[in-house]
C-alpha atoms as a PDB file:
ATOM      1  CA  UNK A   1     246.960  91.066 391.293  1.00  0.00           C
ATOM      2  CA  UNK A   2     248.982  93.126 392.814  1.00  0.00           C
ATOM      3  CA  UNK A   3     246.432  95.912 393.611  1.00  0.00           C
ATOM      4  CA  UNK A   4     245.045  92.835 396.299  1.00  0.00           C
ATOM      5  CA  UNK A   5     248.423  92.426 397.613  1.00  0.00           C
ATOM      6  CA  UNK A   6     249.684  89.658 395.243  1.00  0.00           C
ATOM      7  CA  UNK A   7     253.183  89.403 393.719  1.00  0.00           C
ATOM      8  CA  UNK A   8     255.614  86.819 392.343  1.00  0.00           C
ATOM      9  CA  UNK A   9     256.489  84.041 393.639  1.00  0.00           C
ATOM     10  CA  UNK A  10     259.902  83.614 394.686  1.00  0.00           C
ATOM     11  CA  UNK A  11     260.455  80.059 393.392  1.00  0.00           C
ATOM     12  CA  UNK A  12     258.827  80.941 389.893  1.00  0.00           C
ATOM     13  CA  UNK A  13     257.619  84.119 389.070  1.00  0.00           C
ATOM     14  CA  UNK A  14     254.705  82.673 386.981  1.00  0.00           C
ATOM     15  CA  UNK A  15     252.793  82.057 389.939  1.00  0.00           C
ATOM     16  CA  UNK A  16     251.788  84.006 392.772  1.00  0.00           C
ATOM     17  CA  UNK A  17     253.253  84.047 396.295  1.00  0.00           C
ATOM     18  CA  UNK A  18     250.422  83.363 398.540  1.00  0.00           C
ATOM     19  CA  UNK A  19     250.649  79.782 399.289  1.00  0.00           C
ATOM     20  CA  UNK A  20     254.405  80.385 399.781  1.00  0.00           C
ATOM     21  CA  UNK A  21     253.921  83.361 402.599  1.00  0.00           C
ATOM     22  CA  UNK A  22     250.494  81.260 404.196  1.00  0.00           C
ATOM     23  CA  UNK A  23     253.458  78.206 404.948  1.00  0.00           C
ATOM     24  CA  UNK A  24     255.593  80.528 406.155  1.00  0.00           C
ATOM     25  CA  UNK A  25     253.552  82.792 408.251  1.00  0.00           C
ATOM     26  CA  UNK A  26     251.577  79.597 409.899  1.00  0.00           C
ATOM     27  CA  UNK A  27     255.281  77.395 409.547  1.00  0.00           C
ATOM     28  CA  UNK A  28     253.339  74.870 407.082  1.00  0.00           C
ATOM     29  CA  UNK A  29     254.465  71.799 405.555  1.00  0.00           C
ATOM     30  CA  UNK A  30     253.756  68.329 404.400  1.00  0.00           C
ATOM     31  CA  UNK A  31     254.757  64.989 402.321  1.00  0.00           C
ATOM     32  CA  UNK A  32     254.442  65.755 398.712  1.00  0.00           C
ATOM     33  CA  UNK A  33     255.856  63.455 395.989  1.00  0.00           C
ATOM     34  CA  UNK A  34     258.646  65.523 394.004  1.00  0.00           C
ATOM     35  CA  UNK A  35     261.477  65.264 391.478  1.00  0.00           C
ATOM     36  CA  UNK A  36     264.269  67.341 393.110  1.00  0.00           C
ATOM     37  CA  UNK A  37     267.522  68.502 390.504  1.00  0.00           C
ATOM     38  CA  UNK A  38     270.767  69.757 391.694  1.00  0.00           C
ATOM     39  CA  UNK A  39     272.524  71.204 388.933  1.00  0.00           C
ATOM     40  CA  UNK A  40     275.990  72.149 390.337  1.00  0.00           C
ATOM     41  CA  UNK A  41     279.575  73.955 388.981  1.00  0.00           C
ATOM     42  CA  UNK A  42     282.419  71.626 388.553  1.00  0.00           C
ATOM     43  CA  UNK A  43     285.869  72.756 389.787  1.00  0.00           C
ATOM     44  CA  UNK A  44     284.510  75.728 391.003  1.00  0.00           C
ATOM     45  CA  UNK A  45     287.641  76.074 393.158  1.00  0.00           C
ATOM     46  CA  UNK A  46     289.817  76.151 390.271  1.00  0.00           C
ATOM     47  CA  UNK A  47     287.911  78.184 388.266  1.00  0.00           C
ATOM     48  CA  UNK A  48     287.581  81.096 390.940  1.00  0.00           C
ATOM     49  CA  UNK A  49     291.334  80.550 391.714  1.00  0.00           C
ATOM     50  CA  UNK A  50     291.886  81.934 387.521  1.00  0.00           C
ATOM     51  CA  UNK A  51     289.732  85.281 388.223  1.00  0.00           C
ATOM     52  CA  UNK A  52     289.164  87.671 390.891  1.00  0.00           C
ATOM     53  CA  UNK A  53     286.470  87.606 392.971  1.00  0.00           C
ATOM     54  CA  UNK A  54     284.220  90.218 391.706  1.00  0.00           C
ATOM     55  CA  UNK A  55     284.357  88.241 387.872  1.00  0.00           C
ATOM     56  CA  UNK A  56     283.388  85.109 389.746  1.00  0.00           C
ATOM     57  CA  UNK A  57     280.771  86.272 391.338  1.00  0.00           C
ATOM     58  CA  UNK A  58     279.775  87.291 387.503  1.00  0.00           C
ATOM     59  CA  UNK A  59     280.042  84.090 386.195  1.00  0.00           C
ATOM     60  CA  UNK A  60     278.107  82.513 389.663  1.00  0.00           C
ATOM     61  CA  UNK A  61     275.280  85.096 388.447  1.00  0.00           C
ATOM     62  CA  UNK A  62     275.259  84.678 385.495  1.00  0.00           C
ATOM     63  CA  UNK A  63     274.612  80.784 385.515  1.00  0.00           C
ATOM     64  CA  UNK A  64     271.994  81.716 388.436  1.00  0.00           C
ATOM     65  CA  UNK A  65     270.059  83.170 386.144  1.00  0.00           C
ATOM     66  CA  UNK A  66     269.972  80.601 383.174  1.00  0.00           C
ATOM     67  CA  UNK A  67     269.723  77.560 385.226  1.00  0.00           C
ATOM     68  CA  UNK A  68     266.590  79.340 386.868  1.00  0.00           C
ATOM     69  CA  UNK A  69     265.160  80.283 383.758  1.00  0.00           C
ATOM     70  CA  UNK A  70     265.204  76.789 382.316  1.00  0.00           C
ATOM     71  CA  UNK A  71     263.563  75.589 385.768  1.00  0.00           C
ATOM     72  CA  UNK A  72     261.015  78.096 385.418  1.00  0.00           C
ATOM     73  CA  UNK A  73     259.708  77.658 381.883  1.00  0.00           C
ATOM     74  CA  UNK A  74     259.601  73.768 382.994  1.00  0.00           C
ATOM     75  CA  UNK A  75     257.172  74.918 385.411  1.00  0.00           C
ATOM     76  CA  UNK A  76     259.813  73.989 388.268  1.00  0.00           C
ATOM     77  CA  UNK A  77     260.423  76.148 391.579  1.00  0.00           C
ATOM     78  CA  UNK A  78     263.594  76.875 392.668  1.00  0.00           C
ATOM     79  CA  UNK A  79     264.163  76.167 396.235  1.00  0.00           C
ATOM     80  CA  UNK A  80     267.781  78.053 396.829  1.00  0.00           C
ATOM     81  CA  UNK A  81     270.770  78.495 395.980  1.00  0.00           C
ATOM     82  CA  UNK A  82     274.004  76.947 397.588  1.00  0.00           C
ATOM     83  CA  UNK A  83     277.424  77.739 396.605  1.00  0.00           C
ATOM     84  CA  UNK A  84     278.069  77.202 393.396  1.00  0.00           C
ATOM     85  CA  UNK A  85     274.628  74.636 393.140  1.00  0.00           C
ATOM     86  CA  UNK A  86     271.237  75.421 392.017  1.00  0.00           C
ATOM     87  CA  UNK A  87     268.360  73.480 394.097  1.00  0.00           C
ATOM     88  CA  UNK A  88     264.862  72.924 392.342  1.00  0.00           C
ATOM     89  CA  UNK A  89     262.005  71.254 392.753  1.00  0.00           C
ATOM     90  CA  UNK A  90     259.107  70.167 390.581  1.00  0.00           C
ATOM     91  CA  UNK A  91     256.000  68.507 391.571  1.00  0.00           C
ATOM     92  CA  UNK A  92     252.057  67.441 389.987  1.00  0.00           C
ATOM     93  CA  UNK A  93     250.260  70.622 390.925  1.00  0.00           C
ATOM     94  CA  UNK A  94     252.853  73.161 389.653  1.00  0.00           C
ATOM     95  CA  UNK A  95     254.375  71.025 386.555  1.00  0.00           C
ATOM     96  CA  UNK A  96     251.874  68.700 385.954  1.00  0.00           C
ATOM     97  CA  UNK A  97     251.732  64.451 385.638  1.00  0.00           C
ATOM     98  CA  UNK A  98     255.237  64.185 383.931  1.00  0.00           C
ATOM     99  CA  UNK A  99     256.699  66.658 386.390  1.00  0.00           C
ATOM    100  CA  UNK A 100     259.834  63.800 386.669  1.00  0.00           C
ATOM    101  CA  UNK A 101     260.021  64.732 382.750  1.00  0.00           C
ATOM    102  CA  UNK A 102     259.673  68.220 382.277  1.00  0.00           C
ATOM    103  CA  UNK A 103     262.709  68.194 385.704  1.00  0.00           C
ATOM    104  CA  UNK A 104     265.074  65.979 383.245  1.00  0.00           C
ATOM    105  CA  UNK A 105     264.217  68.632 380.578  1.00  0.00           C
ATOM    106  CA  UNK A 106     264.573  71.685 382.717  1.00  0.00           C
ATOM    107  CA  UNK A 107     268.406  69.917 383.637  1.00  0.00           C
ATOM    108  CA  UNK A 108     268.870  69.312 379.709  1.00  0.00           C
ATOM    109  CA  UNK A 109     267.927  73.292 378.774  1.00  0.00           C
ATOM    110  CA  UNK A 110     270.908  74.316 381.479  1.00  0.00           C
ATOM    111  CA  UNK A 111     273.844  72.111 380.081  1.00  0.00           C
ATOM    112  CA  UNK A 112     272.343  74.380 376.920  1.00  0.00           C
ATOM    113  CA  UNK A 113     271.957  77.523 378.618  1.00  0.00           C
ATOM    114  CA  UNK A 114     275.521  76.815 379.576  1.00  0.00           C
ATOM    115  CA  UNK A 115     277.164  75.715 376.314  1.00  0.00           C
ATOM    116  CA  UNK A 116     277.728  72.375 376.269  1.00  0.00           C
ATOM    117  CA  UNK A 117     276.344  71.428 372.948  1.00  0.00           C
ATOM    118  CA  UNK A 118     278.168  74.377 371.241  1.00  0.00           C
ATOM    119  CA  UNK A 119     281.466  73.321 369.319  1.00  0.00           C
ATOM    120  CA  UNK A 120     283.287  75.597 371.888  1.00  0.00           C
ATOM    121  CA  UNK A 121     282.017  73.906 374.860  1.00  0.00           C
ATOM    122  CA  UNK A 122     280.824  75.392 377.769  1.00  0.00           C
ATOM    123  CA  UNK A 123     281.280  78.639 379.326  1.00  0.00           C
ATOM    124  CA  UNK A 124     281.084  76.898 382.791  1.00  0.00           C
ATOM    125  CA  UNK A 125     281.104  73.273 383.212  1.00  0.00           C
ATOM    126  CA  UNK A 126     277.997  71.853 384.574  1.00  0.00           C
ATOM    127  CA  UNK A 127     277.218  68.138 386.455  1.00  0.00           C
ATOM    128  CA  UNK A 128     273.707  67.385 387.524  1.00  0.00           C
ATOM    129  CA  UNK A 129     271.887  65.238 389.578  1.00  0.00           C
ATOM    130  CA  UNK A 130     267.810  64.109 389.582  1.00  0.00           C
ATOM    131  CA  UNK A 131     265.761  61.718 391.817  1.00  0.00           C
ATOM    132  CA  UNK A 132     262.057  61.320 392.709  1.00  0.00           C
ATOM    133  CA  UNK A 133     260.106  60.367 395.460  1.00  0.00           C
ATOM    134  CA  UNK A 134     258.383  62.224 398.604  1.00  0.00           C
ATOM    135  CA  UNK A 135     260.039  64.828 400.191  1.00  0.00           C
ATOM    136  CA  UNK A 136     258.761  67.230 403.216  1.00  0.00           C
ATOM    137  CA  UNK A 137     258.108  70.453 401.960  1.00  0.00           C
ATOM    138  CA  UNK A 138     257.157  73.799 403.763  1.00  0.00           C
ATOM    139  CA  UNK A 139     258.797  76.320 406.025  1.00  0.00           C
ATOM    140  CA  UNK A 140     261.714  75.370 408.617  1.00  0.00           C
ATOM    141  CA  UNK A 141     264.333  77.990 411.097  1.00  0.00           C
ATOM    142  CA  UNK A 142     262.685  80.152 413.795  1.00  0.00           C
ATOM    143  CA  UNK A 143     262.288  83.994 414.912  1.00  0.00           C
ATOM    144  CA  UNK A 144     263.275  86.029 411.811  1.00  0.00           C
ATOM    145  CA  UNK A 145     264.804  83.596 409.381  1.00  0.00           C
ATOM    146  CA  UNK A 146     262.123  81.119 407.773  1.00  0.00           C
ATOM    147  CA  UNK A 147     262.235  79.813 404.416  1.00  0.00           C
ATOM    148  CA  UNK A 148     260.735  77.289 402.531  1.00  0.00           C
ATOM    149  CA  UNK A 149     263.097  74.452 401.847  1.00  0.00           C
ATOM    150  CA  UNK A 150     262.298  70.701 400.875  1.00  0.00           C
ATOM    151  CA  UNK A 151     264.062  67.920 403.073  1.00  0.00           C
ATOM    152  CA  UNK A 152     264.462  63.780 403.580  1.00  0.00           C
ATOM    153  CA  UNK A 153     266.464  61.182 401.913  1.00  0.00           C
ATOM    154  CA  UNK A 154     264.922  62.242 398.148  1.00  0.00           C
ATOM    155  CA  UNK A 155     266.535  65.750 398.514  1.00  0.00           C
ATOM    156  CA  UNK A 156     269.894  64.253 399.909  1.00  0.00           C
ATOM    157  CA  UNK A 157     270.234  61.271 397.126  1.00  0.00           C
ATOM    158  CA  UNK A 158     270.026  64.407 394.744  1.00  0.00           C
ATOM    159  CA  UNK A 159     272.813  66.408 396.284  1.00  0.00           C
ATOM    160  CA  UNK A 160     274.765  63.311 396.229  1.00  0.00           C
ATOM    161  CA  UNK A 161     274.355  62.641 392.216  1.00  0.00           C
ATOM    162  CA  UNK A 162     274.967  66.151 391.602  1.00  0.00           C
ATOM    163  CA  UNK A 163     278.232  65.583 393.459  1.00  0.00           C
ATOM    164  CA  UNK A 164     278.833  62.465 391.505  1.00  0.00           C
ATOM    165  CA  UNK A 165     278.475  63.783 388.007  1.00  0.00           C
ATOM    166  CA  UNK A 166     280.809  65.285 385.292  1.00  0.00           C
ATOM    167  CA  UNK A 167     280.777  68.202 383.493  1.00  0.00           C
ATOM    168  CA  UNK A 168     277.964  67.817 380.819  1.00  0.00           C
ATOM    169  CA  UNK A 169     276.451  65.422 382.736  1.00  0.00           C
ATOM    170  CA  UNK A 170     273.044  64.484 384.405  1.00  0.00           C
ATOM    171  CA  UNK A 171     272.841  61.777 387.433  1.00  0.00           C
ATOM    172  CA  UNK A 172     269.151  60.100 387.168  1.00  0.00           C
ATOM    173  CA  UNK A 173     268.103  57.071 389.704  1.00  0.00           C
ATOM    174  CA  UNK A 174     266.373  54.146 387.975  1.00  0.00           C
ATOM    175  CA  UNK A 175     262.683  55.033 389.766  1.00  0.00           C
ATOM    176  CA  UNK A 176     262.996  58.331 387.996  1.00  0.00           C
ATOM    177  CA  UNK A 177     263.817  57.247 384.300  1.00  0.00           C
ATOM    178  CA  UNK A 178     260.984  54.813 385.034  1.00  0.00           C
ATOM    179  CA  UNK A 179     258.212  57.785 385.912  1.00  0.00           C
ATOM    180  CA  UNK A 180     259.681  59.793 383.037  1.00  0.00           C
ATOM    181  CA  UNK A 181     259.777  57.224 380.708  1.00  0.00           C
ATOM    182  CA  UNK A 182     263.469  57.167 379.267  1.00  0.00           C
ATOM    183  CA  UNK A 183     264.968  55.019 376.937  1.00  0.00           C
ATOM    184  CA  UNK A 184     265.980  51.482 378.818  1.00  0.00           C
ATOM    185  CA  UNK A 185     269.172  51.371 376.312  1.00  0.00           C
ATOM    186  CA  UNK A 186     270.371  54.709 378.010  1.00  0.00           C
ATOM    187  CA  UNK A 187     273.853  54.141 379.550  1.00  0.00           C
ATOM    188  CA  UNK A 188     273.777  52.897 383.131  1.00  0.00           C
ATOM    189  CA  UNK A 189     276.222  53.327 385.925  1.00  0.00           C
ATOM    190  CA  UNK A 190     277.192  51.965 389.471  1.00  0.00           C
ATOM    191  CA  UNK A 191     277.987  54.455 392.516  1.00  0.00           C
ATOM    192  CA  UNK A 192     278.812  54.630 395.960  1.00  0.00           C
ATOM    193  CA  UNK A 193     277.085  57.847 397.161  1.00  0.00           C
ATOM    194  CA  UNK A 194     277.768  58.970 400.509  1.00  0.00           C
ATOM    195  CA  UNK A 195     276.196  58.231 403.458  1.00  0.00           C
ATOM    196  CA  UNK A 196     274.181  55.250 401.351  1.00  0.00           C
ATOM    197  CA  UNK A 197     273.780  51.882 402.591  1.00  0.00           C
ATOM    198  CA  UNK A 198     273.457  50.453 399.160  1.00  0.00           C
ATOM    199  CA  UNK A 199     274.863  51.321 395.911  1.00  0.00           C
ATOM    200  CA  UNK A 200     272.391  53.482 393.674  1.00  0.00           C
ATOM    201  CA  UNK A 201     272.310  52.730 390.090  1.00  0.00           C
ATOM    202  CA  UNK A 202     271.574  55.724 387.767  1.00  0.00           C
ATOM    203  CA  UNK A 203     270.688  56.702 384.519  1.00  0.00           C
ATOM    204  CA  UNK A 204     273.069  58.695 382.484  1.00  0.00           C
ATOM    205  CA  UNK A 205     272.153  61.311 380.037  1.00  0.00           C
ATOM    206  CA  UNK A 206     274.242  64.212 378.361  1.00  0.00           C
ATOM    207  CA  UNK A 207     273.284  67.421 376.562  1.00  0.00           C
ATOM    208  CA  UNK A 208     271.050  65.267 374.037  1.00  0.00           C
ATOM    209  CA  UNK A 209     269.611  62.765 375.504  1.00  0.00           C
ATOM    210  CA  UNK A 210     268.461  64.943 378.281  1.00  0.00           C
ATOM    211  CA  UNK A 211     267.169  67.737 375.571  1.00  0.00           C
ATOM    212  CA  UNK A 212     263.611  66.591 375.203  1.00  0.00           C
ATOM    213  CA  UNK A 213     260.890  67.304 378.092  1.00  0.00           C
ATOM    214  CA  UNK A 214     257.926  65.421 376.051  1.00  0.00           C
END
């Protein structure tokens, strides 16, 4: 492949990067129906205030490159980076029909990947949040920055959860357990996210109950 010009794709290397540079180059998008996961870094602040800033910027890599493997072998893309917050998406014609599922799994394999099921606990404490629903997907900014982002109230409810969650956590709205099928006895909670009219209820799931992908 990449004799013809083909390489990697930057949201998962398992696929190739054409349909990623044709949005770009011809600043393509469209409505697609998505489960988007934040999986973010509590106290963040506090932890980089214990280190200096070249061993944080360790530990930030380091749980880059974890969380993105567990979004890539459940056939997820990752859309950025922010911070101290991983962004990924997963949708039907990367991931498949349970694409909700194998997102709830892909957040399950980074508390892992991060240690909270080890007697220790984790290395880096880890909240997460997970909706579904359509979001507008393809290539936004101008001149010589343009990226592929995904955008609309889906993404933002997702930011919001991730926000909401504690460590060893994972945030999921009710029409996302639904598509993926979870347990109705799961634990449910209440919250106020930002910016929302209405109170969203969620789903909550830990380390185990978020371990499975189906």
């Amino acid at each position: 492949m990449r004799l013809i010009g083909k390489r990697p794709s930057d949201g998962n290397p398992n696929v190739c990067s054409s349909c990623q540079e044709n949005l770009v180059r011809h600043r393509g998008g469209a409505e697609v129906d998505g489960a988007m996961l934040f999986a973010d870094i509590r106290g963040s602040t506090a932890l980089a205030e214990q280190m200096s800033p070249t061993d944080f910027r360790d530990v930030l890599d380091r749980f880059y490159r974890v969380a993105s493997q567990a979004v890539f072998e459940h056939d997820g893309a990752v859309d950025k980076f922010v911070g101290d917050e991983l962004v990924a998406m997963f949708y039907q014609s990367l991931a498949g029909e349970r694409y909700v599922r194998r997102a709830i799994g892909a957040a399950g394999a980074i508390l892992r990947a991060t240690g909270h099921a080890t007697r220790d606990g984790p290395w880096v404490p880890v909240g997460a949040g997970l909706t579904s629903g359509t979001v507008w997907f393809g290539a936004v900014g101008e001149g010589t920055h343009v990226e592929l982002t995904a955008l609309g109230d889906t993404v933002n409810v997702a930011a919001r959860l991730a926000a909401s969650a504690s460590a060893g956590e994972v945030l999921v709205t009710l029409d996302a357990a639904a598509a993926a099928g979870l347990d109705g006895g799961l634990e449910r909670r209440m919250l106020e996210l930002k910016g929302k009219r209405q109170p969203t209820e969620v789903v909550v799931l830990g380390v185990d109950s978020a371990a499975a992908d189906g």
